[in-house]
N, C-alpha and C. Protein backbone atom coordinates (compact mmCIF):
# COMPACT_ATOMS: atom_id res chain seq x y z
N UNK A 1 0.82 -1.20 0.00
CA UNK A 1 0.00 0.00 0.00
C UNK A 1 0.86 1.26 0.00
N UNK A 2 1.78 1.62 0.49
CA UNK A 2 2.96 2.20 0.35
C UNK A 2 3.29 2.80 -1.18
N UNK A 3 3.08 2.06 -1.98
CA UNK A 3 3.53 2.43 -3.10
C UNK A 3 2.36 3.31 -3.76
N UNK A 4 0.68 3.00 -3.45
CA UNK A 4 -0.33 3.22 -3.65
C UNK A 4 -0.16 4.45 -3.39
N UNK A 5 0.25 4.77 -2.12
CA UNK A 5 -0.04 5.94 -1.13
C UNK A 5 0.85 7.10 -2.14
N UNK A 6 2.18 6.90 -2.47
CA UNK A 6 3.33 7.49 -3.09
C UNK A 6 2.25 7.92 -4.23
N UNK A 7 2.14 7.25 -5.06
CA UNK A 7 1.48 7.94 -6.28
C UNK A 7 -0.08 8.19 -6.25
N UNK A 8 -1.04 7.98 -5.09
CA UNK A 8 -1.92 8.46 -4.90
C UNK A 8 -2.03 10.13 -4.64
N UNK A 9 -0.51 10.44 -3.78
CA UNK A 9 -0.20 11.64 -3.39
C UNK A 9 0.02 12.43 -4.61
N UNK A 10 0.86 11.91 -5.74
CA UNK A 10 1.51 12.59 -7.11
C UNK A 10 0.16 12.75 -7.70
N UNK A 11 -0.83 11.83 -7.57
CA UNK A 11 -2.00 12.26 -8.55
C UNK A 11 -2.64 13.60 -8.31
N UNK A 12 -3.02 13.41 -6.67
CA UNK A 12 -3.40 14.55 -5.32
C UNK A 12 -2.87 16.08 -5.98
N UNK A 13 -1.64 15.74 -5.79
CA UNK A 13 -0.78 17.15 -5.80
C UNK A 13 -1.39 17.34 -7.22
N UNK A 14 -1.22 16.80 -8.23
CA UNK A 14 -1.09 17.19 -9.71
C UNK A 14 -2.47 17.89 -9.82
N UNK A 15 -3.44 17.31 -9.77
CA UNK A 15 -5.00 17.10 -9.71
C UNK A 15 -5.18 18.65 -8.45
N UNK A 16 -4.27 19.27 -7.43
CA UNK A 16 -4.64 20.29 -6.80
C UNK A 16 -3.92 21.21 -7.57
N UNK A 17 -2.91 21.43 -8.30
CA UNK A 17 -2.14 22.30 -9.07
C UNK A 17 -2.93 22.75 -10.41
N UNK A 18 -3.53 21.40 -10.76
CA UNK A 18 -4.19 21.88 -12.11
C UNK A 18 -5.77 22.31 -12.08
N UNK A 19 -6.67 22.44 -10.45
CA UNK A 19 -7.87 22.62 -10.64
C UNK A 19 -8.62 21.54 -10.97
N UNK A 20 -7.98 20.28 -11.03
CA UNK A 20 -9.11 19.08 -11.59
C UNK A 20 -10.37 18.54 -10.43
N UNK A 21 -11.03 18.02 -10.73
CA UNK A 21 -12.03 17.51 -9.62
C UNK A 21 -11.87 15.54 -10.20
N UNK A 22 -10.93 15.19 -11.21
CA UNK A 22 -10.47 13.88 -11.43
C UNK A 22 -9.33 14.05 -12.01
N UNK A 23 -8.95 12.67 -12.14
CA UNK A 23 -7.58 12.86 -12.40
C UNK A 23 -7.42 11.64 -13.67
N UNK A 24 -6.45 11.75 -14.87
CA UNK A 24 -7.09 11.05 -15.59
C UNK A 24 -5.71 10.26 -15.55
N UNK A 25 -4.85 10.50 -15.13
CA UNK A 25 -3.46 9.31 -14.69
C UNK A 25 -3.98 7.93 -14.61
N UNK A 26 -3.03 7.58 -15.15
CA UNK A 26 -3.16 5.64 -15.46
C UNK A 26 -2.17 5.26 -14.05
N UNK A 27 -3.16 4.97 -12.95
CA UNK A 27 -2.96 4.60 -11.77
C UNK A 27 -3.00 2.83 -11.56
N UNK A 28 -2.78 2.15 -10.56
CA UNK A 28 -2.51 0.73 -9.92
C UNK A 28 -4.15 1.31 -9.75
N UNK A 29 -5.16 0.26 -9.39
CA UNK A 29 -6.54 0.10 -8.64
C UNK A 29 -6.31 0.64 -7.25
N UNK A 30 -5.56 0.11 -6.13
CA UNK A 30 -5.49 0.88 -5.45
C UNK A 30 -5.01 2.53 -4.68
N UNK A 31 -4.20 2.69 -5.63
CA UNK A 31 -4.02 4.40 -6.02
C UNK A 31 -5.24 4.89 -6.18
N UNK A 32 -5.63 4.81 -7.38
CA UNK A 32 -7.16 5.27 -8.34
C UNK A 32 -8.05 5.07 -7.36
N UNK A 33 -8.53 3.92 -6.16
CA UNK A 33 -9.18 4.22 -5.66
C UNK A 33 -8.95 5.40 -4.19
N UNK A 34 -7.95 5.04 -3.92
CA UNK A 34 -7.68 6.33 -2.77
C UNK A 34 -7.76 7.92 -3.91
N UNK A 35 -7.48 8.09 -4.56
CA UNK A 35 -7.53 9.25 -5.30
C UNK A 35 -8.88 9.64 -5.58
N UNK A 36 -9.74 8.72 -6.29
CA UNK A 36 -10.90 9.06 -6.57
C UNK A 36 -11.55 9.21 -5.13
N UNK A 37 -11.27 8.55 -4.37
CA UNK A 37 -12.14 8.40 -2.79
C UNK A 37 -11.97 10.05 -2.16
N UNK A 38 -10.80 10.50 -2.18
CA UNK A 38 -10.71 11.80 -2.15
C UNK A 38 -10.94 13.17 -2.74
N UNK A 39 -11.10 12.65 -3.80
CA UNK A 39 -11.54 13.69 -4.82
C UNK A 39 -12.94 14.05 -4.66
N UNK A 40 -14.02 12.94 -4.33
CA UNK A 40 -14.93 12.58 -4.36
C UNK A 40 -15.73 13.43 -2.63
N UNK A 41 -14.80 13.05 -1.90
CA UNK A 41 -15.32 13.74 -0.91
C UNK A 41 -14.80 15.14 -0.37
N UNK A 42 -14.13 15.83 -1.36
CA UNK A 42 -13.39 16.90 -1.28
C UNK A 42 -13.50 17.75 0.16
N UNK A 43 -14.61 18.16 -0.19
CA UNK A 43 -15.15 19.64 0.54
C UNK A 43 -15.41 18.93 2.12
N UNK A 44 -15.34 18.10 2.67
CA UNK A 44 -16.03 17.45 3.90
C UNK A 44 -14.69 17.34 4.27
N UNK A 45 -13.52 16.75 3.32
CA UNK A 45 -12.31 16.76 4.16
C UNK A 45 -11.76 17.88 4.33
N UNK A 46 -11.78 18.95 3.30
CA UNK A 46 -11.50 20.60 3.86
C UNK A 46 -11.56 20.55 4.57
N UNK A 47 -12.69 20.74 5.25
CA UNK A 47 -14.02 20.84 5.88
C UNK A 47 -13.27 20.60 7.53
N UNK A 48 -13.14 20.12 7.62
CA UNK A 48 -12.51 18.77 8.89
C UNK A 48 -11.04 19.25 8.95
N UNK A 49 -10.65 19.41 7.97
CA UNK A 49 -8.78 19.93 8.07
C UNK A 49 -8.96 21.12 8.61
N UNK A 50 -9.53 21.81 8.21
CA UNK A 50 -9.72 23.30 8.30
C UNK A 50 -9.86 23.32 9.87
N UNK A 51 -10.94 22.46 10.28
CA UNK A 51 -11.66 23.22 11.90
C UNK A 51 -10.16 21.99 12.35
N UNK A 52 -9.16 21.48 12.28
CA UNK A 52 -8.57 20.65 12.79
C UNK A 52 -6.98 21.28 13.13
N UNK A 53 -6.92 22.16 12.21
CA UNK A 53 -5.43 23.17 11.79
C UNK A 53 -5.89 24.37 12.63
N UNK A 54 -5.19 24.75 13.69
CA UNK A 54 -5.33 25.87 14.16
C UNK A 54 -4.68 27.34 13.80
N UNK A 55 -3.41 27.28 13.08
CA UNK A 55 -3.03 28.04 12.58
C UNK A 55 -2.66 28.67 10.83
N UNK A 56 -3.33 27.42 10.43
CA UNK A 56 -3.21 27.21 8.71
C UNK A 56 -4.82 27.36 8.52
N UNK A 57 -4.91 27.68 7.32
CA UNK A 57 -6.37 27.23 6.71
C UNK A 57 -5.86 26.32 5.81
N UNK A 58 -6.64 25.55 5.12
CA UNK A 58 -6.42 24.71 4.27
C UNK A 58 -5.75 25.43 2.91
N UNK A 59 -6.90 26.48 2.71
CA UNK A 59 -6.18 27.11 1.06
C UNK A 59 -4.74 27.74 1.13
N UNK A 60 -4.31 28.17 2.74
CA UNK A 60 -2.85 28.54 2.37
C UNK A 60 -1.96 27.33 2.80
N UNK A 61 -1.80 26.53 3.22
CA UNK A 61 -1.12 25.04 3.24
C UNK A 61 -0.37 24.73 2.08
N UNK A 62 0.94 24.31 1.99
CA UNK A 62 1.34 24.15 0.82
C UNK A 62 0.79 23.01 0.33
N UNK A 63 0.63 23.14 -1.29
CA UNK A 63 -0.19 22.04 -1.90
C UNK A 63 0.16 20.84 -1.02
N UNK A 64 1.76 20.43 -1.38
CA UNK A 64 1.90 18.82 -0.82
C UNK A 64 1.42 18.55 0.44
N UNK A 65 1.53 19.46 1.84
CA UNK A 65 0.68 19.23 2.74
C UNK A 65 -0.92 18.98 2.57
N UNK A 66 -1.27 19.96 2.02
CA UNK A 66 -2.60 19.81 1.81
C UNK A 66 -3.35 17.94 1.46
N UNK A 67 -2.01 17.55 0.63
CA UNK A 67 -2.64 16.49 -0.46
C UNK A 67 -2.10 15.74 0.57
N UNK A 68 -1.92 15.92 1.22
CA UNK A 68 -1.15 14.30 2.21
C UNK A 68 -1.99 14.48 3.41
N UNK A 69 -2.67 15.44 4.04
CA UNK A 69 -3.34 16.08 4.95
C UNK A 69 -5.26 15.20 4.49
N UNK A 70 -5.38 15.30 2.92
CA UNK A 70 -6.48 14.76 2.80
C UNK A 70 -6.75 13.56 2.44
N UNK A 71 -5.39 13.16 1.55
CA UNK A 71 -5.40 11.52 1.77
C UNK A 71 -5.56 10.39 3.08
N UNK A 72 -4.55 11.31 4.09
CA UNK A 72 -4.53 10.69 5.14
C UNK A 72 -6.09 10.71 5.98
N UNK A 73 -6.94 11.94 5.85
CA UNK A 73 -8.02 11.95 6.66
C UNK A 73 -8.76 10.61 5.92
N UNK A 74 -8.72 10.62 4.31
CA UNK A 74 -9.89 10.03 3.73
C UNK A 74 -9.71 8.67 4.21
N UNK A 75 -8.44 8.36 4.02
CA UNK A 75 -8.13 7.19 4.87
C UNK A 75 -8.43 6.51 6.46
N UNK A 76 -8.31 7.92 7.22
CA UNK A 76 -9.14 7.57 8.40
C UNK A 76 -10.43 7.40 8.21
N UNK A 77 -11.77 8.33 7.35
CA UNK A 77 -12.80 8.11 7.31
C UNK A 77 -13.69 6.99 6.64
N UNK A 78 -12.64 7.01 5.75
CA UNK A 78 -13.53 5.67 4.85
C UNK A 78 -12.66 4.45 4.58
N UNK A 79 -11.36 4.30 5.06
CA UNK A 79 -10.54 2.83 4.39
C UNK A 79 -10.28 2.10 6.00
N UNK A 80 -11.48 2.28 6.21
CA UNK A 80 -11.33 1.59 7.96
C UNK A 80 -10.54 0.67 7.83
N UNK A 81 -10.43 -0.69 7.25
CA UNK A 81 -9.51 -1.76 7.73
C UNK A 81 -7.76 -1.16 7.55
N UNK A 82 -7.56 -0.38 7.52
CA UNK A 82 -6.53 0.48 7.63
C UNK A 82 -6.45 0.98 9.51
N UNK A 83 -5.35 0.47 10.33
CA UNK A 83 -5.43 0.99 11.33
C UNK A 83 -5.08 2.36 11.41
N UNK A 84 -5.50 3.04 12.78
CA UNK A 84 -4.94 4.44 12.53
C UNK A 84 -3.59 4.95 12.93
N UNK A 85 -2.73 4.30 13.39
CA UNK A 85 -1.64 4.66 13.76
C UNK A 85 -0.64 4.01 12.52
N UNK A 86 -1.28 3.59 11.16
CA UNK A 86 -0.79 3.01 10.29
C UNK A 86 -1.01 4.07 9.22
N UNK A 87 -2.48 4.78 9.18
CA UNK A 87 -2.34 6.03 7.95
C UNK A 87 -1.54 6.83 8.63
N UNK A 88 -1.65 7.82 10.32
CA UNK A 88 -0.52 8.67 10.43
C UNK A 88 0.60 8.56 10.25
N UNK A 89 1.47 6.96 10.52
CA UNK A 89 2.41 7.04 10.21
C UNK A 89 3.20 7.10 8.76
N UNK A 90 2.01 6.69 7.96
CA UNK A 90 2.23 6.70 6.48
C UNK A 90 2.16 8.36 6.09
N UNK A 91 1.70 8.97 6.55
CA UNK A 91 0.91 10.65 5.89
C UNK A 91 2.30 10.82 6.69
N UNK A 92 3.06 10.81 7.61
CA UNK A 92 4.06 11.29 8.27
C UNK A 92 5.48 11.12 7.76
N UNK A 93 5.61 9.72 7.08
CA UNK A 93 6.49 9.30 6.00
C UNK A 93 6.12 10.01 4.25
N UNK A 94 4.94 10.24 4.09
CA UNK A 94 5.10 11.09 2.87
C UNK A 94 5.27 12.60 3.31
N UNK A 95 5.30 12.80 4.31
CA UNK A 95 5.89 14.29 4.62
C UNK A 95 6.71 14.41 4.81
N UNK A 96 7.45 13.68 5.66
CA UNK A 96 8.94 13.55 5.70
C UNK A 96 9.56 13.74 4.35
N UNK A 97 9.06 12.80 3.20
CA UNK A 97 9.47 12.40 1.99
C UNK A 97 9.67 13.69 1.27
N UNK A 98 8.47 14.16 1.20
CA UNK A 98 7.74 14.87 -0.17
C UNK A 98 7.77 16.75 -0.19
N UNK A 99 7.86 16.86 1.92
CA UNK A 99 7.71 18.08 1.90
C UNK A 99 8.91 18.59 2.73
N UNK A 100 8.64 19.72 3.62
CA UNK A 100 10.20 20.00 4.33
C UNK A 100 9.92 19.40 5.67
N UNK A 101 10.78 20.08 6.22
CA UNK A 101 11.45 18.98 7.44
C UNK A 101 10.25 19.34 9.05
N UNK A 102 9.61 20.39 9.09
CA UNK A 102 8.57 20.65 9.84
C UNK A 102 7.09 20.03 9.57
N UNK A 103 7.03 19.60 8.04
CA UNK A 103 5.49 18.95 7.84
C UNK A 103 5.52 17.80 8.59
N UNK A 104 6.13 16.97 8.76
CA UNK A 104 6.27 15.69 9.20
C UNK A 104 5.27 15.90 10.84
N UNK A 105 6.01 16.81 11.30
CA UNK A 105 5.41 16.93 13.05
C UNK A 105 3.64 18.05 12.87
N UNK A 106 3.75 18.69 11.23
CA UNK A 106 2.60 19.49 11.45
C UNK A 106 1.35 18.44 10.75
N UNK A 107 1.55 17.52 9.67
CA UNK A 107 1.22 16.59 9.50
C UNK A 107 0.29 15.71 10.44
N UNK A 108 1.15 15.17 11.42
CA UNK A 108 1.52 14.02 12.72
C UNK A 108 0.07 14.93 13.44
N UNK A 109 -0.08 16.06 13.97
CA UNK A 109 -0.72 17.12 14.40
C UNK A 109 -2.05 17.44 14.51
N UNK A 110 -2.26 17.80 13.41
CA UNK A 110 -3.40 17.56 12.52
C UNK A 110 -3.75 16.23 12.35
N UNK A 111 -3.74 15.25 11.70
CA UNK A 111 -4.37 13.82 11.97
C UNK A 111 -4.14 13.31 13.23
N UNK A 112 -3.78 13.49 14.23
CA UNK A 112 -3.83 12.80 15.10
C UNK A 112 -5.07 13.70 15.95
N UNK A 113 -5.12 14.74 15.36
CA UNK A 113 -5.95 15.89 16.47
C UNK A 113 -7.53 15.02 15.21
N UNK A 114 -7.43 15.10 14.07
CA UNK A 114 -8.87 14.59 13.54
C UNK A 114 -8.96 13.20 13.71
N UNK A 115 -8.36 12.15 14.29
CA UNK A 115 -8.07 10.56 14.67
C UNK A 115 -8.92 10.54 16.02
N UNK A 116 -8.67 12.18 16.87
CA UNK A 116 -9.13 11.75 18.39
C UNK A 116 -8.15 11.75 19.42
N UNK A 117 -6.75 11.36 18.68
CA UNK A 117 -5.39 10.90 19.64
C UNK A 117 -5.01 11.72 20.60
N UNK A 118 -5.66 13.21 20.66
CA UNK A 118 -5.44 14.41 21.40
C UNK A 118 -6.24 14.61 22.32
N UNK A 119 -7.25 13.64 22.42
CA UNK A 119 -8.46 14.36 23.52
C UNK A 119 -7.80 14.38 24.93
């Protein structure tokens, strides 16, 4: 799933850079479905990032946060047999990866504060 996640994110980012609401990349099935799963519920995961980020809004977030910020929620909300200390740590490894060296812990932050892990 790992690999899914990697180019689910490249679709994410591409698909937030260009304004798309799909993405027409020749994806693995499970990419395509995390991508479409997100695309699909766009505005609800804003939605949720937004009241979850205390000092960011979603629209100024840099794209790659953003796209790793909503993969990872969609993943908490809808790919249940996915544990949750298994998407943060994955959304935390594509931040590490993908963005600079502070997303990783602002990342970690934010999903763990929309997971519950903070109450």
């Amino acid at each position: 799933m790992t690999e899914a996640r990697d180019l689910a994110l490249e679709a994410l980012y591409e698909a937030d850079q260009r304004d798309l609401t799909h993405t027409t990349a020749e994806l693995p099935p499970k990419a395509a479905r995390l991508v479409a799963g997100v695309l699909s519920h766009l505005r609800e995961l804003d939605a949720e990032i937004d009241g979850a980020s205390e000092h960011w809004r979603i629209a100024r977030m840099p794209v790659v946060d953003r796209a790793i910020l909503r993969l990872g929620l969609y993943e908490l909300r809808h790919e249940r047999e996915t544990p949750v200390a298994v998407v943060v740590s994955e959304a935390v490894r594509l931040a590490k990866t993908y963005s600079t060296e502070k997303s990783g812990a602002f990342v970690n932050g934010v999903l763990a504060a929309l997971a519950g892990l903070h109450e």
